[in-house]
PDB file of N, CA and C in Angstrom:
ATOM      1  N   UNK A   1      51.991 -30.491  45.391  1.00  0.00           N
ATOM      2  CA  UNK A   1      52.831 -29.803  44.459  1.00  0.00           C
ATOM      3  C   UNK A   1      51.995 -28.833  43.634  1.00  0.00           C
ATOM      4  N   UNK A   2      52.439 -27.795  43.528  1.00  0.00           N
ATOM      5  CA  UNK A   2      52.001 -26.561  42.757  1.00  0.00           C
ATOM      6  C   UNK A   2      52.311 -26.856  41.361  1.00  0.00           C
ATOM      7  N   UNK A   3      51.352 -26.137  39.911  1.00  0.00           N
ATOM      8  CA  UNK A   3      51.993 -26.403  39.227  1.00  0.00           C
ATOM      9  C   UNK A   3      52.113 -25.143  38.805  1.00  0.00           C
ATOM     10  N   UNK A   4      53.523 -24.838  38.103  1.00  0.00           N
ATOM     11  CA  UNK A   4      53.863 -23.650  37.317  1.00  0.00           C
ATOM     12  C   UNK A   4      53.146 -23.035  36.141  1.00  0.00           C
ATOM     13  N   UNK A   5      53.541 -21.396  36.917  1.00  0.00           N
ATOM     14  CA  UNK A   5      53.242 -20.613  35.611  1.00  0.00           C
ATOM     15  C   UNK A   5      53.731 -20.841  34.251  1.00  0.00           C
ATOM     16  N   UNK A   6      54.756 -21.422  34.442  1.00  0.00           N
ATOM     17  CA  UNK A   6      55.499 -20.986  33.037  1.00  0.00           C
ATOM     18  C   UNK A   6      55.312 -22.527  32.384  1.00  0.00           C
ATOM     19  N   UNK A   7      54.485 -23.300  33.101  1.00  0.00           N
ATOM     20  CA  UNK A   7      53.593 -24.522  31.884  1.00  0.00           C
ATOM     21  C   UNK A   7      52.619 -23.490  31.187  1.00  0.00           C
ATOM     22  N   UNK A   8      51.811 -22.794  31.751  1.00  0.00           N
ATOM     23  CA  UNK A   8      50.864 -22.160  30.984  1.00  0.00           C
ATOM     24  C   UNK A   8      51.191 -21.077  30.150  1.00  0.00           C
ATOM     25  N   UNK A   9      52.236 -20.456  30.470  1.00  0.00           N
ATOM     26  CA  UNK A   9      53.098 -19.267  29.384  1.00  0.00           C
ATOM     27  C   UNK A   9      53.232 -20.063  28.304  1.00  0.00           C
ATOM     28  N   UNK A  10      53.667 -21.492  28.456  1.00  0.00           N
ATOM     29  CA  UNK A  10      54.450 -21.994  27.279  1.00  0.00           C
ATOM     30  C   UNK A  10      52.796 -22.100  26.389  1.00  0.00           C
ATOM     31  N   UNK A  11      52.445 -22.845  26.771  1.00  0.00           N
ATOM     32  CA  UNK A  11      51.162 -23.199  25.896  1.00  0.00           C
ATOM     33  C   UNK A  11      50.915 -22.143  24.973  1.00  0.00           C
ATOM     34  N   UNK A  12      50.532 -21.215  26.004  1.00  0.00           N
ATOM     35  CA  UNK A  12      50.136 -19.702  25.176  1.00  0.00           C
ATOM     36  C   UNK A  12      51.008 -19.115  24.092  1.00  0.00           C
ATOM     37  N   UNK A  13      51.939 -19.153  24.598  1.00  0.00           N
ATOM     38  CA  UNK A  13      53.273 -19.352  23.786  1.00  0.00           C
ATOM     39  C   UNK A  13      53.030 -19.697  22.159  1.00  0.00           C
ATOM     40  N   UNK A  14      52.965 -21.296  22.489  1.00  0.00           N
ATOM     41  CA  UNK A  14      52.886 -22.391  21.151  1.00  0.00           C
ATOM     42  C   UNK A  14      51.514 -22.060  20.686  1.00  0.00           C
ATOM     43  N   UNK A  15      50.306 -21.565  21.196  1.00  0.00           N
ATOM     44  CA  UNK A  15      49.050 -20.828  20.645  1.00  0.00           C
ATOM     45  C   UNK A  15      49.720 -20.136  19.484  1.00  0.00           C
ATOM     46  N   UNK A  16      50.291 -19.180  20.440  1.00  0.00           N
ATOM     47  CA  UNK A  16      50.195 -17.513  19.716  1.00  0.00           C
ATOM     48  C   UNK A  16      51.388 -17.809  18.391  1.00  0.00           C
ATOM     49  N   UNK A  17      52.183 -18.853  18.684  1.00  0.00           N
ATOM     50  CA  UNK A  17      53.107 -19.134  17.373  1.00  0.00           C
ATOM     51  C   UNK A  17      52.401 -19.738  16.325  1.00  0.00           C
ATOM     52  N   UNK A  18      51.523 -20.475  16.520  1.00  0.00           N
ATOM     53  CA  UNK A  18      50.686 -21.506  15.852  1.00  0.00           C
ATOM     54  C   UNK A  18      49.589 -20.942  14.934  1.00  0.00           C
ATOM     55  N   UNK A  19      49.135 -19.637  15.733  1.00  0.00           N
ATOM     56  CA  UNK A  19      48.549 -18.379  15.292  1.00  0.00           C
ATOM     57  C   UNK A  19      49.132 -17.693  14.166  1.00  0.00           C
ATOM     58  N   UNK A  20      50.100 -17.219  14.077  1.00  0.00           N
ATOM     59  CA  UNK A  20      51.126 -16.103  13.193  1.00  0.00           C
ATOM     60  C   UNK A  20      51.409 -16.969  12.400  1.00  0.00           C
ATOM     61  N   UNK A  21      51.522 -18.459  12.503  1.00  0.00           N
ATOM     62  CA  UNK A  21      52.120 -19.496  11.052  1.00  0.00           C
ATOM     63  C   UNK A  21      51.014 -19.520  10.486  1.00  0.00           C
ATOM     64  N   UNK A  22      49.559 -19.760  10.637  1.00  0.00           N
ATOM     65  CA  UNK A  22      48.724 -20.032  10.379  1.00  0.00           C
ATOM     66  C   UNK A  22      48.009 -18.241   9.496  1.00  0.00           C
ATOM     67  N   UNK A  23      48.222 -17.609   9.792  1.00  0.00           N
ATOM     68  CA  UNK A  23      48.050 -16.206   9.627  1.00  0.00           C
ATOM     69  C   UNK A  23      48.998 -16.097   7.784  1.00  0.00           C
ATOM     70  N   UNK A  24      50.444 -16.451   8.544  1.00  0.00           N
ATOM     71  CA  UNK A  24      51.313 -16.459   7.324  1.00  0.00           C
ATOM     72  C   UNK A  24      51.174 -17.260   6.087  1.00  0.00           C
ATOM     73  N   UNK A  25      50.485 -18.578   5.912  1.00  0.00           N
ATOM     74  CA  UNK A  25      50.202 -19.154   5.368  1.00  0.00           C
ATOM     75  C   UNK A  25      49.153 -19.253   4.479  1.00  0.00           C
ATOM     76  N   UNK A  26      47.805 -18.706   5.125  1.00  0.00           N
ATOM     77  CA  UNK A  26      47.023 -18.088   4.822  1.00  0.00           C
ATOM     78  C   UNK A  26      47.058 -16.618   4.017  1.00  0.00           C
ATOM     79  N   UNK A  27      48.142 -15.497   4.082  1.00  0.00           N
ATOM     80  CA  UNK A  27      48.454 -14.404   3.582  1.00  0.00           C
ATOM     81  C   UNK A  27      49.141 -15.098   2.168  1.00  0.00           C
ATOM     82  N   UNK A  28      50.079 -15.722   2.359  1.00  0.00           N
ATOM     83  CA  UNK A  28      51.046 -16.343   1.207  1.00  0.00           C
ATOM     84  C   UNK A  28      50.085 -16.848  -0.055  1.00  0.00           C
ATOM     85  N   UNK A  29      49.070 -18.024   0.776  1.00  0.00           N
ATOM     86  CA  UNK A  29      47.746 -18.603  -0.081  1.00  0.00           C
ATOM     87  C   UNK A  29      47.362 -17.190  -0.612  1.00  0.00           C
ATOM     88  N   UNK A  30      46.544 -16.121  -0.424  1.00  0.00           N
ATOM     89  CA  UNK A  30      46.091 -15.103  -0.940  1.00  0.00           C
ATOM     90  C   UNK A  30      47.136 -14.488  -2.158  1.00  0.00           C
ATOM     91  N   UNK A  31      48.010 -14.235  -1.496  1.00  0.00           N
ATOM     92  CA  UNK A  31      48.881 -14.057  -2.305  1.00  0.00           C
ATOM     93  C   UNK A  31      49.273 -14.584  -3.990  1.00  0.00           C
ATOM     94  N   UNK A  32      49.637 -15.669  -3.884  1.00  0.00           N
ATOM     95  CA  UNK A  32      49.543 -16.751  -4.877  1.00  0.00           C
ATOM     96  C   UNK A  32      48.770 -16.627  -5.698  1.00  0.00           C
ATOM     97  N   UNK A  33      46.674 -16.772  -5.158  1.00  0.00           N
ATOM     98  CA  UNK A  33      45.708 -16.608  -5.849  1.00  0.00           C
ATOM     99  C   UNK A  33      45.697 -15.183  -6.694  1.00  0.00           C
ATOM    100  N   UNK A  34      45.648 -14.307  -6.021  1.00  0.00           N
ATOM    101  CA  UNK A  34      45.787 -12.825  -6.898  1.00  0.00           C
ATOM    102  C   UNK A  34      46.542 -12.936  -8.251  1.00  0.00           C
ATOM    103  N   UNK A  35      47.864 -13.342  -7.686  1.00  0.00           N
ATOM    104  CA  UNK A  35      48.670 -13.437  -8.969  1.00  0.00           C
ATOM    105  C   UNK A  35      48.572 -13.917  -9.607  1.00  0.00           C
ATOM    106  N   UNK A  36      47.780 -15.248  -9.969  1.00  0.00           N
ATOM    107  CA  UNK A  36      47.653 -16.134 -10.345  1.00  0.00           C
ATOM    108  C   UNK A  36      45.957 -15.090 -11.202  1.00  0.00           C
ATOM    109  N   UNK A  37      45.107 -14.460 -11.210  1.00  0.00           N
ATOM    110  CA  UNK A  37      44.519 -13.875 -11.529  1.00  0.00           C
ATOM    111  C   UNK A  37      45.022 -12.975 -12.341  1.00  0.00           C
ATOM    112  N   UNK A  38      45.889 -12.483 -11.940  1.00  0.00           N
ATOM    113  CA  UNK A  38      46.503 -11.146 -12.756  1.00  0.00           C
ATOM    114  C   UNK A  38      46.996 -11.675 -13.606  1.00  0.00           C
ATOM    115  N   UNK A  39      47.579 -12.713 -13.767  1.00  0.00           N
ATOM    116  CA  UNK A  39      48.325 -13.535 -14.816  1.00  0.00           C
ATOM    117  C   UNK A  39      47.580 -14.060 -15.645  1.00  0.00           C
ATOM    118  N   UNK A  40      45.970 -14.481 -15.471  1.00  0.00           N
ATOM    119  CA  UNK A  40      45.082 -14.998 -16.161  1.00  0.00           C
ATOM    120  C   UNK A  40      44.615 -14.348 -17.242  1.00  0.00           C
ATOM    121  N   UNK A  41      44.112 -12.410 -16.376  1.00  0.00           N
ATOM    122  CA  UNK A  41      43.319 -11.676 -17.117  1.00  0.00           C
ATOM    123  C   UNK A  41      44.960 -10.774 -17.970  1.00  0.00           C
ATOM    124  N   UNK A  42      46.259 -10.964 -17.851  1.00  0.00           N
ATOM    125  CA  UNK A  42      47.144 -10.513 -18.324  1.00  0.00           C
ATOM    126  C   UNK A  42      46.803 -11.419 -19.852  1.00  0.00           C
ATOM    127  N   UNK A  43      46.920 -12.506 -19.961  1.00  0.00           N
ATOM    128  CA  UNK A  43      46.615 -13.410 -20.769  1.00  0.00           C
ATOM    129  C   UNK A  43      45.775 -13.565 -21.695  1.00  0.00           C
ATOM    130  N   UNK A  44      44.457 -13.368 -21.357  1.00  0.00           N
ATOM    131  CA  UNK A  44      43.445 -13.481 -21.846  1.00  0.00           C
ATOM    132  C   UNK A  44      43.643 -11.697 -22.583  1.00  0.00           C
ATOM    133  N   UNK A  45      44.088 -11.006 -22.191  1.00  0.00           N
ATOM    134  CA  UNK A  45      44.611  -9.659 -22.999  1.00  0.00           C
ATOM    135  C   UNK A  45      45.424  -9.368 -24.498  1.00  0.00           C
ATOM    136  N   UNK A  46      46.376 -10.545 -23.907  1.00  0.00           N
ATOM    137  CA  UNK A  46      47.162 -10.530 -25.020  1.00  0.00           C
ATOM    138  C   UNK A  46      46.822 -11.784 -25.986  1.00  0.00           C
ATOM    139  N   UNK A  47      45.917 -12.532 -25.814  1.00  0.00           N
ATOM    140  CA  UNK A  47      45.434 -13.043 -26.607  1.00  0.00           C
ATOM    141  C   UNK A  47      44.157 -12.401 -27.322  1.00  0.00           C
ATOM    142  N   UNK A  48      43.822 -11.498 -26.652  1.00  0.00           N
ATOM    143  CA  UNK A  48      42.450 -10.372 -27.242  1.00  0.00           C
ATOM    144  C   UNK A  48      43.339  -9.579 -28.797  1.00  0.00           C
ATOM    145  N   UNK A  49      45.006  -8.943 -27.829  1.00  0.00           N
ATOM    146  CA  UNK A  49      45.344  -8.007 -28.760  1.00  0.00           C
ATOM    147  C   UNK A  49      46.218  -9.236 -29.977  1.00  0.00           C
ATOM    148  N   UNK A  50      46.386  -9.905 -29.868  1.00  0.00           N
ATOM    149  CA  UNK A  50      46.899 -10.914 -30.777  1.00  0.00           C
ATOM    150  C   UNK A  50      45.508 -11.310 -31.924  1.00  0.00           C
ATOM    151  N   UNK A  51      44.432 -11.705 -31.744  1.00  0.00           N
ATOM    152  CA  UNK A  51      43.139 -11.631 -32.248  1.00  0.00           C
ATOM    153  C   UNK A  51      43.085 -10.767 -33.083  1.00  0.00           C
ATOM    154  N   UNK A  52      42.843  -9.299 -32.532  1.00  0.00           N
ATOM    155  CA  UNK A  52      42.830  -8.340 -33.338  1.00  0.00           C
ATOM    156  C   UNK A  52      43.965  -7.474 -34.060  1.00  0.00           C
ATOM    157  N   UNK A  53      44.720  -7.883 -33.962  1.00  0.00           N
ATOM    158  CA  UNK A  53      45.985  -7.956 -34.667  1.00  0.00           C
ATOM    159  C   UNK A  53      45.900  -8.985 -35.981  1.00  0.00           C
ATOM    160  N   UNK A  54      45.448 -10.064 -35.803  1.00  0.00           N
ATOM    161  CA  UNK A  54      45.702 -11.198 -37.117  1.00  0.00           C
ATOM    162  C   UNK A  54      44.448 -10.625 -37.605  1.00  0.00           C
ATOM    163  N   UNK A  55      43.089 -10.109 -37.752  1.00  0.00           N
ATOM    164  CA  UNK A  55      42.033  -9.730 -38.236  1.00  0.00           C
ATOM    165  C   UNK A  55      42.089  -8.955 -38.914  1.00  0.00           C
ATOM    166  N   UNK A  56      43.150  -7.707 -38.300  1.00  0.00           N
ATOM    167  CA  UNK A  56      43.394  -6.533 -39.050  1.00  0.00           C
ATOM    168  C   UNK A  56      44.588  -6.560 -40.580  1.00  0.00           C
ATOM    169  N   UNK A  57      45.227  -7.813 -39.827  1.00  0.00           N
ATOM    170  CA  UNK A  57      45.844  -8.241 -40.676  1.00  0.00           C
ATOM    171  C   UNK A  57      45.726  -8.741 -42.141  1.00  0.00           C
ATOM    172  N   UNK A  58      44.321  -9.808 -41.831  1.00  0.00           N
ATOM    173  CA  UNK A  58      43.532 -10.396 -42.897  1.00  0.00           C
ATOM    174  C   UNK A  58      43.255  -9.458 -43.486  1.00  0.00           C
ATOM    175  N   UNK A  59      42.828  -8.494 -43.270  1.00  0.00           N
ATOM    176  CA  UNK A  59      41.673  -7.334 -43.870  1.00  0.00           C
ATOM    177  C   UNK A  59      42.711  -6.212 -44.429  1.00  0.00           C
ATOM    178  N   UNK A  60      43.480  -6.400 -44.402  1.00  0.00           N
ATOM    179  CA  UNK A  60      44.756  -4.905 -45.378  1.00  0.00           C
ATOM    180  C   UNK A  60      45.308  -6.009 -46.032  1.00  0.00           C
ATOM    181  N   UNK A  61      45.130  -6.981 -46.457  1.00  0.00           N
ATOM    182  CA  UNK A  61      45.788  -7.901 -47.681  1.00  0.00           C
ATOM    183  C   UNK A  61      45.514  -7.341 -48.553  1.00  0.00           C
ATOM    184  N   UNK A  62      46.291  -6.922 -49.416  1.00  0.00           N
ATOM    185  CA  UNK A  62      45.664  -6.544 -50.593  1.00  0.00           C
ATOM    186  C   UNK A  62      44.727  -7.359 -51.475  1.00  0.00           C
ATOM    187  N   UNK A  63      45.050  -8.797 -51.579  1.00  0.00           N
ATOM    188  CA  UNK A  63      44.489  -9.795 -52.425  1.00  0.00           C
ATOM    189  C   UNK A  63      43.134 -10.089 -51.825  1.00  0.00           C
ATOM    190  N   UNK A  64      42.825 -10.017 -50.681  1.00  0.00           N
ATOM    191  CA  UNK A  64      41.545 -10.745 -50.146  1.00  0.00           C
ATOM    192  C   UNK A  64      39.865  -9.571 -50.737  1.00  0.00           C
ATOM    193  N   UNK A  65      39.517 -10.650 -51.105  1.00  0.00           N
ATOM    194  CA  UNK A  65      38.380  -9.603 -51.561  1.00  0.00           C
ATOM    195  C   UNK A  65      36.789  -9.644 -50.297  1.00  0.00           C
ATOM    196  N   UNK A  66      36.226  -8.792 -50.119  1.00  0.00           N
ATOM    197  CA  UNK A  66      34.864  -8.643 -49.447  1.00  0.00           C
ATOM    198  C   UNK A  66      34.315  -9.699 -49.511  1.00  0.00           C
ATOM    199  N   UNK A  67      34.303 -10.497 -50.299  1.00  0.00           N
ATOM    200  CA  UNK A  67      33.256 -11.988 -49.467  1.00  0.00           C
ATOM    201  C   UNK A  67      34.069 -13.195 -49.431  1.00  0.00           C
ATOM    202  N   UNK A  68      35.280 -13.158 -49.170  1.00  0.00           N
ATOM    203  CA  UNK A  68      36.591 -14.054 -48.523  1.00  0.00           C
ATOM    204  C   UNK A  68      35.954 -14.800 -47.262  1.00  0.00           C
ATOM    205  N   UNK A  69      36.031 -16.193 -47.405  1.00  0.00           N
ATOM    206  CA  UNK A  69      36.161 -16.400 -46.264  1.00  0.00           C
ATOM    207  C   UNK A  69      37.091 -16.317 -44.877  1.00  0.00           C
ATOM    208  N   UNK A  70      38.099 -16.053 -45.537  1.00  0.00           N
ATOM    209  CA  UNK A  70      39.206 -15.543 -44.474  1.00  0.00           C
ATOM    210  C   UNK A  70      39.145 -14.329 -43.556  1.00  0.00           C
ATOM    211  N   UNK A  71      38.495 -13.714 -43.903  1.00  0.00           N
ATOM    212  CA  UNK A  71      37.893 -12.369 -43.055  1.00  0.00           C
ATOM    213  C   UNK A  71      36.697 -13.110 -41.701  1.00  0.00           C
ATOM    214  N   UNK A  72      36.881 -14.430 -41.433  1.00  0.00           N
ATOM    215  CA  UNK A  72      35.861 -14.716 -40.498  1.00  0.00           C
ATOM    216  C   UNK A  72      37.198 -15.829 -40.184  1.00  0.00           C
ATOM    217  N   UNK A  73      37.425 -16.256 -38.929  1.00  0.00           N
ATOM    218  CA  UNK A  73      38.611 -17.466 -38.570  1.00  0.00           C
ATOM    219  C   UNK A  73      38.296 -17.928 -37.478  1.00  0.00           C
ATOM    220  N   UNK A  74      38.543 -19.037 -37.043  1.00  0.00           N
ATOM    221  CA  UNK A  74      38.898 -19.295 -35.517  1.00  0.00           C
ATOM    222  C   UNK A  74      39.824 -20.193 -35.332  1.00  0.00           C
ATOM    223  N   UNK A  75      39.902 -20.034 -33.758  1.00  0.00           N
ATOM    224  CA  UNK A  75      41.601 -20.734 -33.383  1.00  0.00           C
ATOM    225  C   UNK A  75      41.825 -21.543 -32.378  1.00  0.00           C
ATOM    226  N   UNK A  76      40.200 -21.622 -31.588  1.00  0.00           N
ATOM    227  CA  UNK A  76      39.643 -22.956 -31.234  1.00  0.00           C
ATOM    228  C   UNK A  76      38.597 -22.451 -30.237  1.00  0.00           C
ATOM    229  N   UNK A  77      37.936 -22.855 -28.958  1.00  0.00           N
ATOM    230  CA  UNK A  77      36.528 -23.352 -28.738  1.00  0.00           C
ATOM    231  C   UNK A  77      36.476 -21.387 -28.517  1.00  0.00           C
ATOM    232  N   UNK A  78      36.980 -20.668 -27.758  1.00  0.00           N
ATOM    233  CA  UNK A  78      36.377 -18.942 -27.429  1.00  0.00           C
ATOM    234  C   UNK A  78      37.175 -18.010 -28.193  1.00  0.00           C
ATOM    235  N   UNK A  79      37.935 -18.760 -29.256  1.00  0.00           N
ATOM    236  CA  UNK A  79      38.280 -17.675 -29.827  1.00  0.00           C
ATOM    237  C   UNK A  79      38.484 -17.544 -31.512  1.00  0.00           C
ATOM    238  N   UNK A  80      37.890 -16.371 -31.641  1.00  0.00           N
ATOM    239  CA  UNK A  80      37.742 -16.288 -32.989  1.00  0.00           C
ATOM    240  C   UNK A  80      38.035 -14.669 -33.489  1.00  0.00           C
ATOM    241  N   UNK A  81      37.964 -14.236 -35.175  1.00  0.00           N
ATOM    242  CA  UNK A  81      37.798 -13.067 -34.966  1.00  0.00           C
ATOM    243  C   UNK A  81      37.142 -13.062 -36.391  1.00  0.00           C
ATOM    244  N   UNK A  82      36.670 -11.779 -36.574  1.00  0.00           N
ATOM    245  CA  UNK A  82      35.785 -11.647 -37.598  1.00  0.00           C
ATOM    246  C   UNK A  82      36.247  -9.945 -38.483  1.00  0.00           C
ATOM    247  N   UNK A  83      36.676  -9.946 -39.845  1.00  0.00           N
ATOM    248  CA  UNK A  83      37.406  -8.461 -40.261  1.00  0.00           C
ATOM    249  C   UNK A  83      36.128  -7.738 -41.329  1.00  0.00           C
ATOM    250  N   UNK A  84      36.272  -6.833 -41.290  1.00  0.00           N
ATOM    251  CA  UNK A  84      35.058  -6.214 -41.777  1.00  0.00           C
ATOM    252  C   UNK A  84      35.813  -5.267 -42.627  1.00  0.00           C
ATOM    253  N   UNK A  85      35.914  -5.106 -44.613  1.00  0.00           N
ATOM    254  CA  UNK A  85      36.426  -4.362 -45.029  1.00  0.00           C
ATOM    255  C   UNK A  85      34.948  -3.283 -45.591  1.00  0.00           C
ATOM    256  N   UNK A  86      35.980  -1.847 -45.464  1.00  0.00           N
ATOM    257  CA  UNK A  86      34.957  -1.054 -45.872  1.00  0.00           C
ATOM    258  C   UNK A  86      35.562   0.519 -46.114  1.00  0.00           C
ATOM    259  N   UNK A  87      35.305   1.290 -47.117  1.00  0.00           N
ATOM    260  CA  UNK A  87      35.644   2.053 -47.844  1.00  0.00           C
ATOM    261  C   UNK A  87      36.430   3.726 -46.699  1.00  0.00           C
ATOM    262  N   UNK A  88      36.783   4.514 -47.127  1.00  0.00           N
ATOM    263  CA  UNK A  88      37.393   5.624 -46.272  1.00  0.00           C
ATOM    264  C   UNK A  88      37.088   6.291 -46.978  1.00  0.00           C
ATOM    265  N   UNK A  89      36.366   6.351 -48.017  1.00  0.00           N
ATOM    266  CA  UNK A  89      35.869   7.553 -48.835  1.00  0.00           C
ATOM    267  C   UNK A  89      35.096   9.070 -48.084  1.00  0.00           C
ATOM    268  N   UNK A  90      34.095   8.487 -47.047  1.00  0.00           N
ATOM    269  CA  UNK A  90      33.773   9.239 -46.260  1.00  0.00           C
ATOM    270  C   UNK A  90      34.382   9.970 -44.630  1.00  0.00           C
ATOM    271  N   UNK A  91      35.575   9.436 -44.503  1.00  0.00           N
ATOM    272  CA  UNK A  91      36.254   9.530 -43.337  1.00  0.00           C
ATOM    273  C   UNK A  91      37.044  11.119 -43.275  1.00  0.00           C
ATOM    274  N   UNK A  92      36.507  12.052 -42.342  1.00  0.00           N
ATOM    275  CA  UNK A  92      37.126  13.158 -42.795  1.00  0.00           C
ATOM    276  C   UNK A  92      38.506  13.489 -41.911  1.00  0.00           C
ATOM    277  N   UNK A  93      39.309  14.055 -42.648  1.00  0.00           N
ATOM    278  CA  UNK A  93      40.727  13.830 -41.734  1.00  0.00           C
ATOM    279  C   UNK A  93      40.989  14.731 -40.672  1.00  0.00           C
TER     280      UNK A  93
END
């Protein structure tokens, strides 16, 4: 008994499918990771502009004077901010 071509089509077959899932899965994984990046350094952004936002904040109080400790803060282990007041007398418009 001979054996058929179309045992060995199939195989190749279930290869080449096994291939493209494996391909797809792998693309999807990539996928995921990126975004998952972009979402990180999106983050870490708006916690930069939130930072310097409450600093600038501290520092146009009217009440807080130049050696305040409130012009130096933090908000836990990498983040902190530090406001620096200082005159516009020399600032030309």
């Amino acid at each position: 008994m001979k054996p058929s071509k179309s045992r060995g089509a199939a195989l190749l077959l279930s290869l080449w499918a096994l291939f493209l899932l494996a391909a797809l899965v792998m693309s999807w994984a990539l996928n995921i990771d990126s975004r998952l990046n972009i979402s990180g350094t999106e983050n870490r952004i708006l916690e930069a502009q939130a930072m310097a936002a409450s600093g600038a904040e501290v520092a146009i109080t009217p009440t807080i004077k130049p050696n305040s400790p409130n012009l130096e803060g933090k908000f836990g282990p990498r983040q902190s901010y530090s406001a620096r007041i200082t005159g516009e007398g020399g600032r030309l418009n």
